[in-house]
Protein backbone atom coordinates (compact mmCIF):
# COMPACT_ATOMS: atom_id res chain seq x y z
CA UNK A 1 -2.53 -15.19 -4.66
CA UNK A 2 -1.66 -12.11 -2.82
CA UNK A 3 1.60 -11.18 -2.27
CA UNK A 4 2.93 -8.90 0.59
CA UNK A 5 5.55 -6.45 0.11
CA UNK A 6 8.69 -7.63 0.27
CA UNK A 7 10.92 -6.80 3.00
CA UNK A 8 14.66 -6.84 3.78
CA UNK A 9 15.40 -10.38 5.61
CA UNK A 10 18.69 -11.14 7.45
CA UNK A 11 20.85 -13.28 6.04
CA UNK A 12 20.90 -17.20 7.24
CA UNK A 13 23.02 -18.36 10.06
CA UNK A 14 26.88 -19.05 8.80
CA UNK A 15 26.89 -22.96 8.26
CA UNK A 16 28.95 -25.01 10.89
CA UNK A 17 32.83 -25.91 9.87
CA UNK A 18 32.55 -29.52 9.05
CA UNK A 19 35.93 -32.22 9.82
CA UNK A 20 39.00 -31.08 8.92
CA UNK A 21 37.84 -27.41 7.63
CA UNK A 22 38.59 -23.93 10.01
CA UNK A 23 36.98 -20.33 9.55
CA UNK A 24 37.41 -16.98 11.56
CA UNK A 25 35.32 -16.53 13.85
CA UNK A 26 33.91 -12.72 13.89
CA UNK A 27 33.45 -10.31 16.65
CA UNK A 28 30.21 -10.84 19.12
CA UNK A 29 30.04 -14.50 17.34
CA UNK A 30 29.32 -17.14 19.93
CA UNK A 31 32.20 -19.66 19.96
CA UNK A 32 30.57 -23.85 19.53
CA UNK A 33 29.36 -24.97 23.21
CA UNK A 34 32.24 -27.05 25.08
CA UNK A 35 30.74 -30.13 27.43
CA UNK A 36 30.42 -28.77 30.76
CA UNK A 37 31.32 -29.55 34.14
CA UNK A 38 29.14 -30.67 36.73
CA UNK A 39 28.19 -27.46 38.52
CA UNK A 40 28.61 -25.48 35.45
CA UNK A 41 25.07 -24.83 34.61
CA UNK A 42 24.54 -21.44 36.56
CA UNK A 43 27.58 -20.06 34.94
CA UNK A 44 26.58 -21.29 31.63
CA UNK A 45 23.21 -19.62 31.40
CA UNK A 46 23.97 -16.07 30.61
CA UNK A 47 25.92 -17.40 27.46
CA UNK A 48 23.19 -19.62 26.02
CA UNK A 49 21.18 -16.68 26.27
CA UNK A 50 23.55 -14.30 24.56
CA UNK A 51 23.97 -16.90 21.67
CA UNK A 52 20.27 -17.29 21.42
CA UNK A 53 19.33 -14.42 21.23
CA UNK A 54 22.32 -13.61 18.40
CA UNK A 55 20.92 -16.40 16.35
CA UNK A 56 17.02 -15.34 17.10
CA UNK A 57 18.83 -11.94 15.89
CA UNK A 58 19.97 -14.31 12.16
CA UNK A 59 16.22 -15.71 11.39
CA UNK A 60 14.60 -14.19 9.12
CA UNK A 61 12.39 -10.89 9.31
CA UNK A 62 8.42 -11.65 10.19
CA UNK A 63 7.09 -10.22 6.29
CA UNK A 64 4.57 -7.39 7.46
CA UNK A 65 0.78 -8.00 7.85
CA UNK A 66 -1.13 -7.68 4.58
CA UNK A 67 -4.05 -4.64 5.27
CA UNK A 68 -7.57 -5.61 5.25
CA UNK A 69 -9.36 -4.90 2.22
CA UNK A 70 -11.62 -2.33 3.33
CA UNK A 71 -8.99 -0.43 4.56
CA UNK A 72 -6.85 -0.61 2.09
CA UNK A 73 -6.32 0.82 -1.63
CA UNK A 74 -6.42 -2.93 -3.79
CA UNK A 75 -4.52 -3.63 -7.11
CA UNK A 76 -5.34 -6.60 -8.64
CA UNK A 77 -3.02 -7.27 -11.23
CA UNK A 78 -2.94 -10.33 -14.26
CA UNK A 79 0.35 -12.80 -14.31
CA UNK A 80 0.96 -12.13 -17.82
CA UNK A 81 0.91 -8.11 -16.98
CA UNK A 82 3.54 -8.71 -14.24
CA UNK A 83 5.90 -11.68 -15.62
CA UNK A 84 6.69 -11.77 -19.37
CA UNK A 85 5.62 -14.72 -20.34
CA UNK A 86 5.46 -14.95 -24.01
CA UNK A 87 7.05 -18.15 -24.62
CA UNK A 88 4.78 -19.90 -22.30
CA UNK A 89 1.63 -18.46 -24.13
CA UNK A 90 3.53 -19.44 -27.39
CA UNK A 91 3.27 -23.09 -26.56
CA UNK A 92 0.14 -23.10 -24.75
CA UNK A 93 -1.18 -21.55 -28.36
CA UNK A 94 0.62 -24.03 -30.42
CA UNK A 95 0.80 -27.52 -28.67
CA UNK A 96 -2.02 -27.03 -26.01
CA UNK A 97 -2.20 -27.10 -22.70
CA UNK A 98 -0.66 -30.69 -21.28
CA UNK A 99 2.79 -29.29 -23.10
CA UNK A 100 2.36 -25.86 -21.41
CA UNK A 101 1.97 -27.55 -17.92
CA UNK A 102 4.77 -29.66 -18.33
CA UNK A 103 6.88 -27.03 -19.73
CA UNK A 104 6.08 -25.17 -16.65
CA UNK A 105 6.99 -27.71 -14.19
CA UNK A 106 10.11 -28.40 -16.07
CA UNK A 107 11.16 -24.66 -15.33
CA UNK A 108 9.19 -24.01 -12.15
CA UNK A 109 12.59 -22.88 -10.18
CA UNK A 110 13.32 -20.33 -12.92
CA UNK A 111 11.64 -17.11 -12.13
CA UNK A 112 9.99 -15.41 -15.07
CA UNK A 113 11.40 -12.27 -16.58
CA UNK A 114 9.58 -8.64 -15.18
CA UNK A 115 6.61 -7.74 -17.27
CA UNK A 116 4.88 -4.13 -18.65
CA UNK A 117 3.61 -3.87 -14.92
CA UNK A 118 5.98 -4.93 -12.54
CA UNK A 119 7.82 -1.44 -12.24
CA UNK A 120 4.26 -0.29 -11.54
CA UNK A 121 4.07 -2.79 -8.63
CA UNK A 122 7.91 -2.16 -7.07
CA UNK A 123 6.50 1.45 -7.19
CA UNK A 124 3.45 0.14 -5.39
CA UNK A 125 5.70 -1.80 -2.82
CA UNK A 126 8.28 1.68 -2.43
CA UNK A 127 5.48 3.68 -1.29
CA UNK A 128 4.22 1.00 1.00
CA UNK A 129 7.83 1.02 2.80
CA UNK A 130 7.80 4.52 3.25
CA UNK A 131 3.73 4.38 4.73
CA UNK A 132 4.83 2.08 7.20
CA UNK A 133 7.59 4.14 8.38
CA UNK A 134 5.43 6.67 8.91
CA UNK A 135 2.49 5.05 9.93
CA UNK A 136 3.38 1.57 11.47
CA UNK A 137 0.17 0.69 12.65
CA UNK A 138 -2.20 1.85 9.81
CA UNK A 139 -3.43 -0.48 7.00
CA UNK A 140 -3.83 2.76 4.79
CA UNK A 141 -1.51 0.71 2.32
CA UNK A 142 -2.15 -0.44 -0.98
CA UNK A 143 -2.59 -4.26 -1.23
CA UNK A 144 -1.17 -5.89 -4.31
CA UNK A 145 -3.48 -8.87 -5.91
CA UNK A 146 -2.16 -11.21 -8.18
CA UNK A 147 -4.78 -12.66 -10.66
CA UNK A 148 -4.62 -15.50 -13.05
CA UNK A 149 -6.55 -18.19 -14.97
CA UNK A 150 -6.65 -21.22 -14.14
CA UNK A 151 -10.26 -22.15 -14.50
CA UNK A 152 -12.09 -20.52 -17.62
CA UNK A 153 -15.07 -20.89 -15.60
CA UNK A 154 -13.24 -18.69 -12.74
CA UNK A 155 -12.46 -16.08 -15.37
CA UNK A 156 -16.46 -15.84 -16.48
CA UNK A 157 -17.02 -15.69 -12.65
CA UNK A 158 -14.59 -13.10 -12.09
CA UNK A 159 -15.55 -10.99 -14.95
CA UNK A 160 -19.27 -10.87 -14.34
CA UNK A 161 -17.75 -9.99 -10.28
CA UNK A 162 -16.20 -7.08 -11.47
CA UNK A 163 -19.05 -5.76 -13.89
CA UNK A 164 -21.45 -6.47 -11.28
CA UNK A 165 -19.67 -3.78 -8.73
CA UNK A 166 -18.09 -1.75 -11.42
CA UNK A 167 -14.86 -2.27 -10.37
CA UNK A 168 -12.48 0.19 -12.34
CA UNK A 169 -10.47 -2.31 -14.72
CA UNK A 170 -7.98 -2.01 -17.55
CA UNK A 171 -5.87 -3.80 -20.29
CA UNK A 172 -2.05 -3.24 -20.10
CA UNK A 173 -0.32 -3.20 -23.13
CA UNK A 174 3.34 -3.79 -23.56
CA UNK A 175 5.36 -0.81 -24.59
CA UNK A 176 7.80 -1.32 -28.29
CA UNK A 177 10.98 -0.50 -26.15
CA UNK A 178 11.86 -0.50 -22.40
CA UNK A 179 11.98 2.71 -20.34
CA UNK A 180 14.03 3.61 -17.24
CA UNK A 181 11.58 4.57 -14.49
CA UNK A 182 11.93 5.95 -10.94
CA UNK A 183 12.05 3.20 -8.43
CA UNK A 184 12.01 5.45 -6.03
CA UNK A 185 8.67 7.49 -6.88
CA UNK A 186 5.45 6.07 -7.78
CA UNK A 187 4.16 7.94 -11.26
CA UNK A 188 0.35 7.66 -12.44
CA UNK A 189 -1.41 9.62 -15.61
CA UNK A 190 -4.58 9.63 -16.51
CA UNK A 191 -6.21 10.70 -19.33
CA UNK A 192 -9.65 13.31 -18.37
CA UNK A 193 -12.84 12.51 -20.36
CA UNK A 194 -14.31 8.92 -19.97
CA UNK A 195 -11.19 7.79 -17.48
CA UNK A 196 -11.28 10.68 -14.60
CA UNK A 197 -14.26 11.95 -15.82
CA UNK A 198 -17.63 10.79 -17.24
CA UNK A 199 -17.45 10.75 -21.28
CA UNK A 200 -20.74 13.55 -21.37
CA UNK A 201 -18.46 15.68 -23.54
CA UNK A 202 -16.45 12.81 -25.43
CA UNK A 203 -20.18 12.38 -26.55
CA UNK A 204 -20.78 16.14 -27.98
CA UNK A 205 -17.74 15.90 -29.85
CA UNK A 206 -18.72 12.51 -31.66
CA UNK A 207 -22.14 14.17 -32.31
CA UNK A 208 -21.35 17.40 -33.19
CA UNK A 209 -17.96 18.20 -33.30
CA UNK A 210 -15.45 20.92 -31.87
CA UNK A 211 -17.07 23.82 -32.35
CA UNK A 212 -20.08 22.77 -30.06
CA UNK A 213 -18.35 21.12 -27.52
CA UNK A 214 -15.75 24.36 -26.90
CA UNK A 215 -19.54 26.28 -26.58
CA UNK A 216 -20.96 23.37 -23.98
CA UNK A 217 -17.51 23.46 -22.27
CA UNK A 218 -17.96 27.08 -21.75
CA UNK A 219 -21.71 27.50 -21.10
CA UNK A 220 -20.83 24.90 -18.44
CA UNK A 221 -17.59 25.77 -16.64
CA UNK A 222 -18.74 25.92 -13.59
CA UNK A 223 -20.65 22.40 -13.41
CA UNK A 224 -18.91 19.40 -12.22
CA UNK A 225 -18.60 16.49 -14.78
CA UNK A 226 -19.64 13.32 -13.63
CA UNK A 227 -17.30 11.10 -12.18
CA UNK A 228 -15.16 8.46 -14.61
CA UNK A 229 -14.30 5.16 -13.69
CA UNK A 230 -10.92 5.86 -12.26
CA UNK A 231 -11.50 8.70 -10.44
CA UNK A 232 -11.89 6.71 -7.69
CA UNK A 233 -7.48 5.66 -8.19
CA UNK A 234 -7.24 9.09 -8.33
CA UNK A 235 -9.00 9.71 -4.78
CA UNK A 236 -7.24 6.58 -3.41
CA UNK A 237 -3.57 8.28 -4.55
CA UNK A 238 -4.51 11.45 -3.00
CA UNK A 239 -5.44 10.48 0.47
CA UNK A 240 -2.18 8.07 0.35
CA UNK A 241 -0.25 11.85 -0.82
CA UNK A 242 -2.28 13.56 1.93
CA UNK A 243 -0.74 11.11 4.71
CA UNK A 244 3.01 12.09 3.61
CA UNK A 245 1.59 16.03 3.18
CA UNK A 246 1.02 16.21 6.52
CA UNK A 247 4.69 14.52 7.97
CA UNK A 248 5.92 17.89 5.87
CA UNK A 249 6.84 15.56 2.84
CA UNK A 250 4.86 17.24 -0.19
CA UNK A 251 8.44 17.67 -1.64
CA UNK A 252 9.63 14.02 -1.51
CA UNK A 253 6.40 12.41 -1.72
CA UNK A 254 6.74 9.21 -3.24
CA UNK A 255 3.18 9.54 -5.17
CA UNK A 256 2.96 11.60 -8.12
CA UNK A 257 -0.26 12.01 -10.25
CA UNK A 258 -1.05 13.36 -13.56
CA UNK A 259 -4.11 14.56 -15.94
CA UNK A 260 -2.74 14.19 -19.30
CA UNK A 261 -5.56 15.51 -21.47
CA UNK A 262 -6.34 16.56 -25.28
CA UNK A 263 -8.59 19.38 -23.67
CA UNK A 264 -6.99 22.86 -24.69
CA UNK A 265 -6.35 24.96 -21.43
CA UNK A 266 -7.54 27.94 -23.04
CA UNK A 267 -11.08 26.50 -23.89
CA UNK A 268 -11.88 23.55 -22.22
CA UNK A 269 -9.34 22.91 -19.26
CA UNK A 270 -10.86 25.18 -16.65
CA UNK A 271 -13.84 22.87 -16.32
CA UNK A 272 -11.87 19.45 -15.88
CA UNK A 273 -9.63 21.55 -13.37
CA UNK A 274 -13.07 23.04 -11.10
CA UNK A 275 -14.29 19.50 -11.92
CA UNK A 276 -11.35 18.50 -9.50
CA UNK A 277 -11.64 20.88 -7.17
CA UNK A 278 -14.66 19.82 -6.02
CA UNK A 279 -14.05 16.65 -5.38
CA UNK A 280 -11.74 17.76 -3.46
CA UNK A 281 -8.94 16.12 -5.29
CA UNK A 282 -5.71 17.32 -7.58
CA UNK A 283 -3.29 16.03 -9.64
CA UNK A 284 0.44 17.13 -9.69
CA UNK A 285 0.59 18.31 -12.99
CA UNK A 286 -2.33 19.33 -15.49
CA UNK A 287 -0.94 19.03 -19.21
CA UNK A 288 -3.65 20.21 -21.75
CA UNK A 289 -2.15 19.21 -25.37
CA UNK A 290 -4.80 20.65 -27.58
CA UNK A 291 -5.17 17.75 -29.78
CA UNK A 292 -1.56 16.82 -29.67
CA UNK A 293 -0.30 13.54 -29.67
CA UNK A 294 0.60 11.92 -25.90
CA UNK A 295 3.25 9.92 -26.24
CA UNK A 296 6.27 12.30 -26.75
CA UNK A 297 4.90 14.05 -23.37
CA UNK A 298 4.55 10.99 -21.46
CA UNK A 299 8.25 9.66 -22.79
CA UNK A 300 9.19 12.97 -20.38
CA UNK A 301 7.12 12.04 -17.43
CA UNK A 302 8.07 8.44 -17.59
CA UNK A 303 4.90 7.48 -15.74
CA UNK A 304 4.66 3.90 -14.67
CA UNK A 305 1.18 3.71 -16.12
CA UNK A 306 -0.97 5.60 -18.04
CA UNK A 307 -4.66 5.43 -18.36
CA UNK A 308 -6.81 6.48 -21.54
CA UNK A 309 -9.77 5.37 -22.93
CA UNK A 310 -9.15 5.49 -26.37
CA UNK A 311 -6.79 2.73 -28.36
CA UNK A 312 -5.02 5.72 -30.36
CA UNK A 313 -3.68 7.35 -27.49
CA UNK A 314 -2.59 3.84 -25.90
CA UNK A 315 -1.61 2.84 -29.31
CA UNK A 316 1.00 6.55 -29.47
CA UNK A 317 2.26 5.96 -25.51
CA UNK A 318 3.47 2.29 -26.37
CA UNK A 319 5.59 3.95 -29.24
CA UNK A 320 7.52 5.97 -26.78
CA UNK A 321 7.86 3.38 -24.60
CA UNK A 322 5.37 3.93 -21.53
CA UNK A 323 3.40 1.62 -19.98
CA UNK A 324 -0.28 2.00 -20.93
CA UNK A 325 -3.35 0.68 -19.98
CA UNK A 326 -6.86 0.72 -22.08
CA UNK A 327 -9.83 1.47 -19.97
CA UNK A 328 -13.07 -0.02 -21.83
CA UNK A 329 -15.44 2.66 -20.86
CA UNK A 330 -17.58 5.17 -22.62
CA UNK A 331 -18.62 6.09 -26.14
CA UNK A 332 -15.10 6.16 -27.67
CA UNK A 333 -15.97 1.48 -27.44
CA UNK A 334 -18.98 2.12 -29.58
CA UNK A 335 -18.38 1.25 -32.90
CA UNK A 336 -19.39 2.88 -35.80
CA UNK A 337 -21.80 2.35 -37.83
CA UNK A 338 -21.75 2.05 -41.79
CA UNK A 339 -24.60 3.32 -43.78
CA UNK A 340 -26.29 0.38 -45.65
CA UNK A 341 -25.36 0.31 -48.84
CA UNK A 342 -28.43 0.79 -51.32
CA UNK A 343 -29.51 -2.13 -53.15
CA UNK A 344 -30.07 -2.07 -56.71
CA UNK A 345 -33.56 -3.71 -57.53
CA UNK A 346 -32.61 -6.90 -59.66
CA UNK A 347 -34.37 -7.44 -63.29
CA UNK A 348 -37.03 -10.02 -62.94
């Protein structure tokens, strides 16, 4: 399912007053057609067409074209990220799946509750309003795709789909309490290493440590790192900021981005920031925390989403109550190895 942006529809036509029953009638409103007279149909006309066209007026907005996919910037996002939907997946778990279908057509004209993502999305949909203002006729947009699982044999499908073009994908956890955020302002943060960027240095400091991956960092300052698996979001987000940039908006656009990294600015941040630069990209706001814990900083930028590759850091943002979202890449999913115990030769 793909759903289109919402927009703003007129409200219905006022019903008729049945028998017996009155109401005022308001200014511009077409009074209920009298029979006419014979000859009356030439002096009738301009009337029907003022009262058509004041109900054509009533009907309901046309909901604006969805972009095609090449042209436009896709998120496909899960049910159960956008709805809550816990006590559906609470019976499905405990009394199968014939109770969870029925339960669901028993309570198919109650909408579901808003889920971890769907501030993310109304962000999505905010920015889309304002693009079309701009732009009316470009399909520069970002087009919203809802996923679910109907078939398990859909899921494999889709799965081996997206590892087969290495589509960028993440988990979204659930924050431990709600956050206000702006509905007015769409807010992304990414971590740096093994999201923006390749994990080549994530990998020195497994191997070696701090101390040699500070010297690496420095010996190489001046050579790109290799791209991540969202850096092509962050590309997306900027060209969507560039359109706004150049309508004099760089002050109210409704797209801000973020590196949110554990690099220290003093030793290691110059390289993620010329890494950047030329790609010809930029975030916002670079925050280097120097080991320090993200989740107090991100309860202050109140992203909609952040991105990290490492289950500590997702873990520490869900605390504070943003929105985070795992990204399964790199050598932070490796996991470790124990050294064999030795075995004690038995007595014969």
């Amino acid at each position: 399912m793909q759903p289109s942006p919402a927009s703003s529809a007129s409200p219905p036509p006022p019903a008729p007053a049945g028998r017996g029953q009155s109401r005022s009638m308001e200014p511009g409103e077409p009074r209920e057609p009298r029979e006419l007279g014979p000859g009356a149909e030439t002096a009738a006309a301009p009337r029907w067409e003022e009262a058509k066209t004041f109900y054509d007026n009533l009907a309901p907005k046309k909901k604006p074209k969805s972009p095609k996919p090449q042209n436009a910037v896709t998120i496909a996002v899960s049910s159960r990220a956008l709805f809550r939907m816990d006590e559906e997946q609470r019976i499905y778990t405990e009394q199968g799946v014939e109770e969870y279908v029925r339960y669901q057509l028993e309570h198919e004209n109650e909408p579901f509750n808003p889920g971890p993502a769907f501030p993310f999305v109304k962000a999505l949909e905010a920015v889309n309003r304002r693009l079309r203002e701009l732009y009316p006729d470009s399909e520069d947009l970002f087009d919203i795709v809802l996923m679910t699982n109907n078939h398990a044999q859909v899921g494999v499908r889709l799965i081996n789909s997206i590892n087969h073009y290495g589509i960028a994908a993440a988990t979204i956890f659930s924050p431990s309490k709600d956050m206000a955020v702006s509905q007015s302002q769409l807010r992304v943060a990414f971590d740096g290493d093994a999201v923006l960027f390749s994990d080549e240095s994530e990998r020195i400091v497994k191997a070696h440590g701090l101390d040699r991956f500070f010297e690496h960092e420095k010996a190489h300052e001046n050579k790109p790192l290799a791209q991540g698996p969202l850096k092509g979001f962050l590309e997306a987000l900027g060209r969507l900021q560039k359109k706004f940039y150049s309508k004099g908006l760089r002050l109210e656009c409704p797209i801000r981005t973020y590196l949110v990294t554990a690099r220290s600015a003093a030793s290691s941040g110059a390289r993620a920031l010329k890494t950047l630069r030329s790609w010809g990209l930029e975030t916002d706001e670079a925050l280097f925390l120097a080991g320090a814990p993200k989740g107090p900083l991100l309860e202050k930028i109140r992203p909609h989403i952040f991105f990290d590759d490492q289950m500590f850091h997702v873990a520490g943002a869900q605390e504070m109550g943003t929105v985070a979202a795992h990204v399964p890449y790199g050598v932070a999913q490796t996991p470790r190895r124990t050294a064999p115990t030795k075995q004690t030769p038995s007595a014969q």
